[in-house]
C-alpha atoms as a PDB file:
ATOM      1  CA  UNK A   1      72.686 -60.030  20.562  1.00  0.00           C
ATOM      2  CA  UNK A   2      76.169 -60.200  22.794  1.00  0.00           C
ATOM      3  CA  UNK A   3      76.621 -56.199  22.486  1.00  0.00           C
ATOM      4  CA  UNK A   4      72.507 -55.840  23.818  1.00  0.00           C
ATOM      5  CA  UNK A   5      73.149 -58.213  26.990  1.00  0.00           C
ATOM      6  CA  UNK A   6      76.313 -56.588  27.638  1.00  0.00           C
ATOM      7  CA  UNK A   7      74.954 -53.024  27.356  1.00  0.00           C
ATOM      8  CA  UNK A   8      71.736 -54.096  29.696  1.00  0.00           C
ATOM      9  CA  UNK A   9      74.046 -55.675  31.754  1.00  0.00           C
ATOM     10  CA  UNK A  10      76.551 -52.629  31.872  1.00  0.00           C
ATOM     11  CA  UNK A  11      73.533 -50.358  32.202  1.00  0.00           C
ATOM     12  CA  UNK A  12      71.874 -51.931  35.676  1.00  0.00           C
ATOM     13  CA  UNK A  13      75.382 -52.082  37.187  1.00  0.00           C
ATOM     14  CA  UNK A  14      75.923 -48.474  36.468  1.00  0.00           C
ATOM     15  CA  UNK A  15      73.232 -47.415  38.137  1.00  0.00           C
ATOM     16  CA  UNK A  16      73.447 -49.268  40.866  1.00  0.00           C
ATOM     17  CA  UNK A  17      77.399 -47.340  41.043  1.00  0.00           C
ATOM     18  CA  UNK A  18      75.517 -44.019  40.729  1.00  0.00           C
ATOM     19  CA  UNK A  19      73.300 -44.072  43.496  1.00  0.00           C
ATOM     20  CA  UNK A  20      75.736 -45.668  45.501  1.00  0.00           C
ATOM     21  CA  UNK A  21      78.322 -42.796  44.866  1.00  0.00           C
ATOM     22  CA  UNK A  22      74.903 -40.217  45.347  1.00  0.00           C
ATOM     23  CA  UNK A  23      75.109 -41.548  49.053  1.00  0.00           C
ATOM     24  CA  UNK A  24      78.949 -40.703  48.817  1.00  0.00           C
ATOM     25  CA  UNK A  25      78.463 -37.263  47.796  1.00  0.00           C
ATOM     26  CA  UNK A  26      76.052 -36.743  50.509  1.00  0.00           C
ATOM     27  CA  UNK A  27      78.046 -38.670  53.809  1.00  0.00           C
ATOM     28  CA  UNK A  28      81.076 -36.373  52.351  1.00  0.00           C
ATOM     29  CA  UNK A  29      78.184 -33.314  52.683  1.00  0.00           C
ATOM     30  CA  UNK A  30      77.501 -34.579  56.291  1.00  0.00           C
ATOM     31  CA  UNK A  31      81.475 -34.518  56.969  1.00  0.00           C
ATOM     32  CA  UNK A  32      81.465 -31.106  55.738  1.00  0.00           C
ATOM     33  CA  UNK A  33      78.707 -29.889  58.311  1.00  0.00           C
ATOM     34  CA  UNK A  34      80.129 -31.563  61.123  1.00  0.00           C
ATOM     35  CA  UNK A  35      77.112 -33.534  61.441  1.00  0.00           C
ATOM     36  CA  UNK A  36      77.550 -36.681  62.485  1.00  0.00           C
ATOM     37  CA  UNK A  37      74.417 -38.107  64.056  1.00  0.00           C
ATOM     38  CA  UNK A  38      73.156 -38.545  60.948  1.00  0.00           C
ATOM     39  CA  UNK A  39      74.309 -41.169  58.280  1.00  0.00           C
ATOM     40  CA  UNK A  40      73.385 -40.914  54.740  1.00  0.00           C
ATOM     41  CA  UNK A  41      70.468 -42.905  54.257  1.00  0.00           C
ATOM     42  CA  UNK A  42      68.845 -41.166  57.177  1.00  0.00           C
ATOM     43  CA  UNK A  43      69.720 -37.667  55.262  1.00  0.00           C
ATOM     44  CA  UNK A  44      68.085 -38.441  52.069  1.00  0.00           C
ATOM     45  CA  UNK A  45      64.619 -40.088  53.869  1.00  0.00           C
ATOM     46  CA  UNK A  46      64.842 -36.792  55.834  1.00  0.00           C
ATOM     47  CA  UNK A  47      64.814 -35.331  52.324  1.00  0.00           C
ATOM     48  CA  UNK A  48      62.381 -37.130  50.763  1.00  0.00           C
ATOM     49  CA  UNK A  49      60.150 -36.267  53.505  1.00  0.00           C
ATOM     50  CA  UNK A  50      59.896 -32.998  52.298  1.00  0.00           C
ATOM     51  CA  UNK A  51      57.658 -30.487  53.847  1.00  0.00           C
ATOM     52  CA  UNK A  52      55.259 -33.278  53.791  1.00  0.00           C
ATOM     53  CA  UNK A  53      53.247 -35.643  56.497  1.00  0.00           C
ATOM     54  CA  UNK A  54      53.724 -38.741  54.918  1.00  0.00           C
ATOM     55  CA  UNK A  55      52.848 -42.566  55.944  1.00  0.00           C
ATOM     56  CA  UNK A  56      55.532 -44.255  57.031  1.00  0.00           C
ATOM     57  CA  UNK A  57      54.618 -46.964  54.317  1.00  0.00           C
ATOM     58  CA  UNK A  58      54.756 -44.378  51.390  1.00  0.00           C
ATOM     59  CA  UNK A  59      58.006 -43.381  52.753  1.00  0.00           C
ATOM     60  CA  UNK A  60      59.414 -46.887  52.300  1.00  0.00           C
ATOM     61  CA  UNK A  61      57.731 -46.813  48.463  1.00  0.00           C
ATOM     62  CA  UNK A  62      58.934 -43.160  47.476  1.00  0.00           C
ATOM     63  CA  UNK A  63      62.776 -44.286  48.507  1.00  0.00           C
ATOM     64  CA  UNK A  64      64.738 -46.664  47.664  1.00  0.00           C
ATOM     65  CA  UNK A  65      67.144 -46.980  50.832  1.00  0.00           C
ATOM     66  CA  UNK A  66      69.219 -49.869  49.568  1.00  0.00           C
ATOM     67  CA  UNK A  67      70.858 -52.296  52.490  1.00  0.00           C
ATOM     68  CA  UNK A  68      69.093 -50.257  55.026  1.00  0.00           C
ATOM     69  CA  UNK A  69      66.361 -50.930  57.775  1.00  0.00           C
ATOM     70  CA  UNK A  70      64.037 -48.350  57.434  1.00  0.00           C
ATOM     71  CA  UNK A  71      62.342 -48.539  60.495  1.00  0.00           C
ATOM     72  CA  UNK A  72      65.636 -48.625  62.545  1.00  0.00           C
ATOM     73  CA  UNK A  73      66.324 -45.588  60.573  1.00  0.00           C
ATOM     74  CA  UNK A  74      63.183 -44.081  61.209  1.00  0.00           C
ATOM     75  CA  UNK A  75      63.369 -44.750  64.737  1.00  0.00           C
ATOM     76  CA  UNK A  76      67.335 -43.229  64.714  1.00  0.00           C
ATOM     77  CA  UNK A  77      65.473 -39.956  62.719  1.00  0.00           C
ATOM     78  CA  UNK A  78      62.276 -39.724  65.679  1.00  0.00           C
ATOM     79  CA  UNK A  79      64.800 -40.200  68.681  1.00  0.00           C
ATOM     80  CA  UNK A  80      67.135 -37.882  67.586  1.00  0.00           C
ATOM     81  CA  UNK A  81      64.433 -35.327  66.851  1.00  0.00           C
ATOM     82  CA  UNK A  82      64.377 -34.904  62.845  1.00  0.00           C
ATOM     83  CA  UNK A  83      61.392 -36.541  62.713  1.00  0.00           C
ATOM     84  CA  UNK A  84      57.915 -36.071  64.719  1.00  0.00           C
ATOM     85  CA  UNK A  85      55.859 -39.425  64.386  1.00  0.00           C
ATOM     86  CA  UNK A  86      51.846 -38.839  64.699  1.00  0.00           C
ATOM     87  CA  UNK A  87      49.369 -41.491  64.340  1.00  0.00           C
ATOM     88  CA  UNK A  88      46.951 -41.368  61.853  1.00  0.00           C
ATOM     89  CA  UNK A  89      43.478 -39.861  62.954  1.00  0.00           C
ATOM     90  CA  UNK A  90      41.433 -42.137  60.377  1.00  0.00           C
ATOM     91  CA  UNK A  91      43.382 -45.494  61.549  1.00  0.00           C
ATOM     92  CA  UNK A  92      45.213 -45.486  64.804  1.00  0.00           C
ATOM     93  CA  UNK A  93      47.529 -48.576  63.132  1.00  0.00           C
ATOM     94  CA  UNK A  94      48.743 -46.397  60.509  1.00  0.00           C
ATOM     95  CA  UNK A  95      51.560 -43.974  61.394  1.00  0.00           C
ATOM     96  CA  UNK A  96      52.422 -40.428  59.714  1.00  0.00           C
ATOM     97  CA  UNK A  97      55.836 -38.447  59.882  1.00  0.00           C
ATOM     98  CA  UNK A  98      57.222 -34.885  59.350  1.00  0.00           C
ATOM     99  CA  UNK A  99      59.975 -32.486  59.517  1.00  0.00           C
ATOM    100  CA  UNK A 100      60.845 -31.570  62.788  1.00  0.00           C
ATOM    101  CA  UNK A 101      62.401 -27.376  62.457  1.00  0.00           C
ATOM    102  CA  UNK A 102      66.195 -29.272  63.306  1.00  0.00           C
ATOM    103  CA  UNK A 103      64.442 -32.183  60.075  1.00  0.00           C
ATOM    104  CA  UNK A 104      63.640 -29.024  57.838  1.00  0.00           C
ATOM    105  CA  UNK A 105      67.442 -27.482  58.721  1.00  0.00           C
ATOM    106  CA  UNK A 106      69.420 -30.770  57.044  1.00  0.00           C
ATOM    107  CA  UNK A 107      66.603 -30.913  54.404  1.00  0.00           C
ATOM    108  CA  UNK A 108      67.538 -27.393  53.216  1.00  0.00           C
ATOM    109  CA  UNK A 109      71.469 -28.220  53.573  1.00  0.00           C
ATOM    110  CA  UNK A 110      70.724 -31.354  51.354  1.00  0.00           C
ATOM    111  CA  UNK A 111      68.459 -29.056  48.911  1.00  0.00           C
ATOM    112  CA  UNK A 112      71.613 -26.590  48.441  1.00  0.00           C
ATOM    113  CA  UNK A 113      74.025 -29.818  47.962  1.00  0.00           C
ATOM    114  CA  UNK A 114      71.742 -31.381  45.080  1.00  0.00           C
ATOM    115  CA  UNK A 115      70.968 -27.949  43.704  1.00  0.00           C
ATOM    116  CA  UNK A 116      75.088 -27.283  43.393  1.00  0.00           C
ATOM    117  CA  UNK A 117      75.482 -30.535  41.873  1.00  0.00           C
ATOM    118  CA  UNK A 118      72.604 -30.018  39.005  1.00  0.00           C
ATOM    119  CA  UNK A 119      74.286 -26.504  38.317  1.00  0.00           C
ATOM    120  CA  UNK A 120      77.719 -28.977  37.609  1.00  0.00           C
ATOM    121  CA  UNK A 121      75.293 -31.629  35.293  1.00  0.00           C
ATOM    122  CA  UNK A 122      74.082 -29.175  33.587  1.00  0.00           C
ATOM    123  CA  UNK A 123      77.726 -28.541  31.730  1.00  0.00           C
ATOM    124  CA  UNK A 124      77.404 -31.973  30.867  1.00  0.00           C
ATOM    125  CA  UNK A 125      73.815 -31.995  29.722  1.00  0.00           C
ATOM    126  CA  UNK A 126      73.866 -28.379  28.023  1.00  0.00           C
ATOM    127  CA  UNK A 127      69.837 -28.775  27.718  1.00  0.00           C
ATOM    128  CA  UNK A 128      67.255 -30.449  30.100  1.00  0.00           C
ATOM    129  CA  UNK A 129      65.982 -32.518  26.760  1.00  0.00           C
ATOM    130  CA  UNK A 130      69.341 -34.571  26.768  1.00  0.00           C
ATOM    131  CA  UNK A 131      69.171 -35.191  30.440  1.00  0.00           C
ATOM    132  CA  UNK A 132      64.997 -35.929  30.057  1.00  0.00           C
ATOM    133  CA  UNK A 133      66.004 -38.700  27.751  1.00  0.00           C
ATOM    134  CA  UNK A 134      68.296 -40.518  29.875  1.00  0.00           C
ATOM    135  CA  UNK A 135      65.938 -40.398  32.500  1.00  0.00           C
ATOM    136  CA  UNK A 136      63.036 -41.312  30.173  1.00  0.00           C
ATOM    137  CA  UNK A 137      65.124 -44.453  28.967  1.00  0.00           C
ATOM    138  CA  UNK A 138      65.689 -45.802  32.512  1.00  0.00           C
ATOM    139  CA  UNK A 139      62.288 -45.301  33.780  1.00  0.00           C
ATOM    140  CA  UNK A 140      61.533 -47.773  30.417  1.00  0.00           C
ATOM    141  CA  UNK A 141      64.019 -50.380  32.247  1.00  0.00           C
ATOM    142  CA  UNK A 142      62.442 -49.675  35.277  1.00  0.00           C
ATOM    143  CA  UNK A 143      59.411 -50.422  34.112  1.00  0.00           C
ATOM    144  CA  UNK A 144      60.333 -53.506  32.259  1.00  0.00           C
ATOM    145  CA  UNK A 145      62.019 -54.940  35.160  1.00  0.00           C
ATOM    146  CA  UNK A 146      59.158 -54.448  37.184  1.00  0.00           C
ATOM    147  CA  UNK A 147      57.185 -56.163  35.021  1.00  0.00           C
ATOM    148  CA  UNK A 148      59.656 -59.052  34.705  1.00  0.00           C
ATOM    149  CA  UNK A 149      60.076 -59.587  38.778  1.00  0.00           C
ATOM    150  CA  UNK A 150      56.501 -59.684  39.308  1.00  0.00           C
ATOM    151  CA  UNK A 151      55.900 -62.659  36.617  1.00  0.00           C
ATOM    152  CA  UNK A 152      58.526 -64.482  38.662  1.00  0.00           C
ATOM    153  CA  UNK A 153      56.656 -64.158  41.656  1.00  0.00           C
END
């Protein structure tokens, strides 16, 4: 029973060191572009955007921008023109965003970075069925956590 808790316990703290170091990897990808109005949490909502219009609501669901205001960020993203902000034209309360052309430009910088980095994981994880499973197990501890917070609430 010790080994399991430790292992959970090692397991949620390693990924919480992963994405934290994925942030890493892209501020050092910034630095490397010389772009500096942007910080790192900005540059991956800019790339979950996509070529999508998507609610600002789903946008704070599809992400998970850890120790960050989103709507400061958002705001940051519209003012410096990465963003274009539309209201809805079912429901004037709900608010839609998109790549601006200068959005789309770091989105396909950020594209080439990840795509680099899953040519270097893939040495690692010789065949996408080794990588599948890890993320198949922590989408199981995902959804077991999920289930736990919610019970608590």
């Amino acid at each position: 029973m010790f080994k399991m808790k430790t292992l959970y316990y090692d397991i949620t703290n390693c990924v919480e060191r992963i994405y934290k170091l994925f942030l890493d990897v892209i501020k050092v990808e910034l630095e490397k572009l010389k772009i500096h109005d942007l910080n790192n949490i900005q540059a991956l909502m800019l790339y979950n955007i996509d070529n999508n219009e998507v609610s600002v609501g789903d946008l704070i669901a599809r992400g998970m921008y850890q120790g960050s205001n989103v709507s400061y960020n958002l705001k940051k993203l519209i003012k410096s023109g990465y963003v274009i902000q539309s209201p809805s034209v079912h429901d004037k309360r709900s608010l839609f965003v998109r790549l601006s052309d200068k959005g789309r430009s770091i989105h396909q910088k950020i594209d080439l970075c990840i795509k680099e980095q899953t040519d270097d994981v893939t040495a690692m994880f010789p065949n996408e069925k080794s990588l599948s499973l890890v993320r198949k197990n922590l989408q199981i501890l995902e959804g077991f956590l999920l289930q736990h917070s919610s019970k608590r609430q």
